[in-house]
Protein backbone atom coordinates (compact mmCIF):
# COMPACT_ATOMS: atom_id res chain seq x y z
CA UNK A 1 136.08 -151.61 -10.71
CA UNK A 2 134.29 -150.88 -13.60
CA UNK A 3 130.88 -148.73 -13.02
CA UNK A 4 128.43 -148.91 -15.91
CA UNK A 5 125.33 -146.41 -16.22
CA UNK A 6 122.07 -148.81 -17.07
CA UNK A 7 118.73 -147.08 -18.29
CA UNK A 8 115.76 -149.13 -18.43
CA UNK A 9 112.56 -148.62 -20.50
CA UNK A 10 109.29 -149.53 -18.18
CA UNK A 11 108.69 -152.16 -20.65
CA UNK A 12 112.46 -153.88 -19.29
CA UNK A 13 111.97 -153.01 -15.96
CA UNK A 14 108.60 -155.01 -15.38
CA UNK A 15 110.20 -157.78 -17.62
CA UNK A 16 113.26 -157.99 -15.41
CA UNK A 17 110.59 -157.94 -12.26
CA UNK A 18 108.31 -160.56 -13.84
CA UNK A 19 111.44 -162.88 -14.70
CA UNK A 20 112.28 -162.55 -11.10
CA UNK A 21 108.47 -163.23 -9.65
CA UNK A 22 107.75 -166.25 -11.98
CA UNK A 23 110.49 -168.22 -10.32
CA UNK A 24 110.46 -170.39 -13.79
CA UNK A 25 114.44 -169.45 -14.56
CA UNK A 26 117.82 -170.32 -12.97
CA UNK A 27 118.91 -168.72 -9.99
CA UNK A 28 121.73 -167.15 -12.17
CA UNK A 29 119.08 -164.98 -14.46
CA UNK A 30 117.11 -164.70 -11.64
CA UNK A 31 120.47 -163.00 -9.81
CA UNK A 32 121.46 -160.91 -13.02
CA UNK A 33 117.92 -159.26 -13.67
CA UNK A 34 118.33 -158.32 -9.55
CA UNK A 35 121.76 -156.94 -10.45
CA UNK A 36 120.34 -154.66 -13.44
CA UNK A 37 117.15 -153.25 -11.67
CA UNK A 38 119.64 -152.32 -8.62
CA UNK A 39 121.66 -150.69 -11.44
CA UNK A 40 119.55 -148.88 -12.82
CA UNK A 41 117.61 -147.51 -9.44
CA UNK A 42 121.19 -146.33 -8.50
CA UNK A 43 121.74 -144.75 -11.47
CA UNK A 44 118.10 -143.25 -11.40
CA UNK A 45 119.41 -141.98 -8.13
CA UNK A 46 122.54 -140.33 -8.96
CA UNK A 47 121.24 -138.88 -11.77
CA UNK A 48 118.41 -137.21 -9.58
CA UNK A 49 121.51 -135.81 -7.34
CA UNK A 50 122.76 -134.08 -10.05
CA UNK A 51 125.94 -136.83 -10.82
């Protein structure tokens, strides 16, 4: 498996957060935005462990 290193502006982040709040989108955009802030916290992460 594939593991991809996502960086997200603060501007993306609380767009991804707000897309997920609104509840106005599918479940499957919904589901991806979850997938790239979880992304990017564990890459936030690893890169604060020195990985």
């Amino acid at each position: 498996m594939k593991k991809y290193r996502v960086t997200l502006s603060p501007e993306e982040r609380s767009e991804l957060n707000l897309l997920i709040i609104s509840g106005k989108y599918k479940h499957t955009r919904q589901k991806r935005a979850q997938i790239l802030l979880a992304a990017a916290a564990q890459a936030k992460t690893s890169q604060k462990r020195g990985r």
